[in-house]
N, C-alpha and C. Protein backbone atom coordinates (compact mmCIF):
# COMPACT_ATOMS: atom_id res chain seq x y z
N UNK A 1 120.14 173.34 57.98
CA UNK A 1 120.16 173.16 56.55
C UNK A 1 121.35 173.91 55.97
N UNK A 2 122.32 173.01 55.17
CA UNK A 2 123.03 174.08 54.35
C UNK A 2 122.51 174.84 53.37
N UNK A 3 123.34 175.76 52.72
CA UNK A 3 123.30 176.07 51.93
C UNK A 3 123.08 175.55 50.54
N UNK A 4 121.85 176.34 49.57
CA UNK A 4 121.47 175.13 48.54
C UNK A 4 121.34 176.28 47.84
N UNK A 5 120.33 175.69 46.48
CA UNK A 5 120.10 175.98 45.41
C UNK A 5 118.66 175.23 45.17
N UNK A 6 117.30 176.08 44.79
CA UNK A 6 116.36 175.61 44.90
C UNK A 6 115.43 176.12 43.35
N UNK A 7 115.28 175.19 42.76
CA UNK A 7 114.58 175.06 41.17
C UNK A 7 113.28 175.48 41.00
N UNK A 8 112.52 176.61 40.83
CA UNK A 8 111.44 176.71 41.00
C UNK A 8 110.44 175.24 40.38
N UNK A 9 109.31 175.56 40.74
CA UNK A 9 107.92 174.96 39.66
C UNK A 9 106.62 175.68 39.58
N UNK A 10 106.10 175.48 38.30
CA UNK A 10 105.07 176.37 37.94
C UNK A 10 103.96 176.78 38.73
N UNK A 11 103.83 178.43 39.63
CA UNK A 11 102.99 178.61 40.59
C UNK A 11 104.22 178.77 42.10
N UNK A 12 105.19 178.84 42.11
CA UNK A 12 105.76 178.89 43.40
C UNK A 12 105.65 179.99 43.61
N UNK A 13 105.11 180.25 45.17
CA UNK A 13 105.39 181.81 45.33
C UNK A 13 106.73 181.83 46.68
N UNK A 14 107.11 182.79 47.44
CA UNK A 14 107.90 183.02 48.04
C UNK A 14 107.77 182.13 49.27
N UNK A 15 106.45 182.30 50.05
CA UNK A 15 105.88 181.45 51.00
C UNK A 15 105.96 179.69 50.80
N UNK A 16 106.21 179.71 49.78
CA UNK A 16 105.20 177.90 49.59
C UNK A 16 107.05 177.69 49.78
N UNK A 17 107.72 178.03 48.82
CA UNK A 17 109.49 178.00 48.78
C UNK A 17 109.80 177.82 50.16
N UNK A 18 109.77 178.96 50.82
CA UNK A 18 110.26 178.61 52.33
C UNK A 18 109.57 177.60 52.87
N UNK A 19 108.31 177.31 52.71
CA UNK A 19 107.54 175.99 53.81
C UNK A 19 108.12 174.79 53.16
N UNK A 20 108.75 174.94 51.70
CA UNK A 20 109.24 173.60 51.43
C UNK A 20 111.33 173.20 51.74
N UNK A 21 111.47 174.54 51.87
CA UNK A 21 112.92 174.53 51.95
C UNK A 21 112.80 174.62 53.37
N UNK A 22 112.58 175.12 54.71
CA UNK A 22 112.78 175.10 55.90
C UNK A 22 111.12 175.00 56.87
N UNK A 23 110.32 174.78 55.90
CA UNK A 23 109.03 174.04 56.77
C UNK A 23 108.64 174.87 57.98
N UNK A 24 108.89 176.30 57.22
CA UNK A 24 108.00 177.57 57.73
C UNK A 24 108.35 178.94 57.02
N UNK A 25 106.80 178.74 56.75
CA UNK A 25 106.47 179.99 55.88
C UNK A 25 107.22 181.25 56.08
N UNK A 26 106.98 182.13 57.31
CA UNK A 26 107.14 182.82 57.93
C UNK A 26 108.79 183.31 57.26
N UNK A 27 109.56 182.62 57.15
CA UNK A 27 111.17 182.99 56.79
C UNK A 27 111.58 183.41 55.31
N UNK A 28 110.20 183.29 54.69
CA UNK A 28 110.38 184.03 53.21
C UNK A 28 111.40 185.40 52.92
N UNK A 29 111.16 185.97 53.82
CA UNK A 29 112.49 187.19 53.68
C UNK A 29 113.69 186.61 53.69
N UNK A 30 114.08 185.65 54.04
CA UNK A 30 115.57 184.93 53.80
C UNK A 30 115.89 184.95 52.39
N UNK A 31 114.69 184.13 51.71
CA UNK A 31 115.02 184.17 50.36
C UNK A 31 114.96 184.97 49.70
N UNK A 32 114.34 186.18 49.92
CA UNK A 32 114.35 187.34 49.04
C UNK A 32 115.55 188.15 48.94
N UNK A 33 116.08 188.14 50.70
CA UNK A 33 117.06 189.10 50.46
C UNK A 33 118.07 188.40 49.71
N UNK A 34 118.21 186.86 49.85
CA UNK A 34 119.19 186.05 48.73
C UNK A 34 119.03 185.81 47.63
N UNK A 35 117.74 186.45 46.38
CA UNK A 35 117.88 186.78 45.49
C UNK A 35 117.32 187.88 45.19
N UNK A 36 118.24 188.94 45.40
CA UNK A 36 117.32 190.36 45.04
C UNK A 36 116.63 190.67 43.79
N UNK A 37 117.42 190.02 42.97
CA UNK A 37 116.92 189.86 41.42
C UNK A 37 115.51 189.22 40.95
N UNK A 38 115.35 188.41 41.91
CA UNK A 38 113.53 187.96 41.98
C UNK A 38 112.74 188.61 43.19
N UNK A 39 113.31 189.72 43.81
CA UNK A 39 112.37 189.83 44.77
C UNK A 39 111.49 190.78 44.36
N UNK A 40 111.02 191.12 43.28
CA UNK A 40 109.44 191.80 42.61
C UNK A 40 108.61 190.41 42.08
N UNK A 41 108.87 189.62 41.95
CA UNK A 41 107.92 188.21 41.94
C UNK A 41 107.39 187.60 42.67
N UNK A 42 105.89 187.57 42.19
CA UNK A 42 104.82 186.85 43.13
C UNK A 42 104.72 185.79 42.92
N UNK A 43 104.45 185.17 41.37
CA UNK A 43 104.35 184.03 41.36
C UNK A 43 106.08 183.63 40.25
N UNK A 44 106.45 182.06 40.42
CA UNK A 44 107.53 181.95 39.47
C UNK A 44 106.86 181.15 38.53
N UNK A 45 107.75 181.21 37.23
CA UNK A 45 107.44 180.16 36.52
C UNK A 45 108.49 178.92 36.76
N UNK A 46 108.28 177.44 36.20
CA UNK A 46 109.19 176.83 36.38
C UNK A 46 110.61 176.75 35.83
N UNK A 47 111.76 176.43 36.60
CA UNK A 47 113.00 176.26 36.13
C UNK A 47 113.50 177.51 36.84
N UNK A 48 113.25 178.35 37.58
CA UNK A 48 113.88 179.42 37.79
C UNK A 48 114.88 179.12 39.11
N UNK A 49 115.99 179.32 39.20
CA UNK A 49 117.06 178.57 40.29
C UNK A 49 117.46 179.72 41.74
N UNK A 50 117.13 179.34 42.42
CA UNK A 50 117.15 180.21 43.88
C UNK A 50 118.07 180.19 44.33
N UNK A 51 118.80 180.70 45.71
CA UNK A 51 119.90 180.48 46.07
C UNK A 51 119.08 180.41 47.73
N UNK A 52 119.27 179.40 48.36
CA UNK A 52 118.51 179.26 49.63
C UNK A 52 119.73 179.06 50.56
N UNK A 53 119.52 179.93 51.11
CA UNK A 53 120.56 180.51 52.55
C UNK A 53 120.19 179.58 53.74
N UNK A 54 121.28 179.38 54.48
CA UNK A 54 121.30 178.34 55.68
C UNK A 54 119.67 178.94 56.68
N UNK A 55 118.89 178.51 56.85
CA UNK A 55 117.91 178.64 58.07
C UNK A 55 118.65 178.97 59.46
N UNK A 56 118.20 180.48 59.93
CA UNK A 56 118.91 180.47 61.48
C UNK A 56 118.26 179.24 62.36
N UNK A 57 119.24 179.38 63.06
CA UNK A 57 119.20 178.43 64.77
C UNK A 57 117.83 178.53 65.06
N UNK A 58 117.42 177.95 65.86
CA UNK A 58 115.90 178.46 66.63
C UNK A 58 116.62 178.67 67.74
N UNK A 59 116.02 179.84 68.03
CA UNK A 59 115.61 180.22 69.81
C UNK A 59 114.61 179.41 70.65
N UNK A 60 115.17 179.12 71.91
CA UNK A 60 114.14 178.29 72.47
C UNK A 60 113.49 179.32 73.65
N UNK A 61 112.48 179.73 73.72
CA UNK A 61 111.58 180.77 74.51
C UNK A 61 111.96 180.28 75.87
N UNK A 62 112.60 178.84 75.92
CA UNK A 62 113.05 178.02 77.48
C UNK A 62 113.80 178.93 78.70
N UNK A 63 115.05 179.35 77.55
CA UNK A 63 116.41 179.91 77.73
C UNK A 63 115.88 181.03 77.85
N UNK A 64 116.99 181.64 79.54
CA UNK A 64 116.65 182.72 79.76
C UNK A 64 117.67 184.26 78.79
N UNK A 65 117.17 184.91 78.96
CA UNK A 65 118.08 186.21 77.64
C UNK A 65 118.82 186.01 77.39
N UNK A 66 120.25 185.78 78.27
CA UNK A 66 121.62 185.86 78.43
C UNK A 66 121.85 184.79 77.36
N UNK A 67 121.41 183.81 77.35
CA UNK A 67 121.67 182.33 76.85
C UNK A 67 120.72 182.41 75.16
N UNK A 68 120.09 183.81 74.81
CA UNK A 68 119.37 183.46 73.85
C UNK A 68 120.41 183.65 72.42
């Protein structure tokens, strides 16, 4: 995924953002540290504009260390 720009809506929290921008929850710290300015917000209201950072690579658990 490149780099975007993501519009809140009423009720987004940090989690739901990432499962809809990279379709796992889990990477919510991406977006926080890319807007420090919202990262004391739990819930948003709508219209609020994000800055959503490229999703790292996946690691494949396949590949041995050297190659990770």
């Amino acid at each position: 995924m490149d780099r975007a720009n993501y519009t809140t809506v009423q009720g987004d929290t940090w989690d739901i953002i990432a499962y809809k921008q990279y379709g796992n929850e889990s990477l919510f710290p991406l977006l926080i540290n890319a807007n420090p300015q919202h990262a004391t917000k739990v819930r948003f209201d709508a219209g609020v504009t994000l800055f959503v950072p490229a999703a790292p690579e996946e690691i494949s658990e396949d590949l041995p260390p050297w190659k990770r």
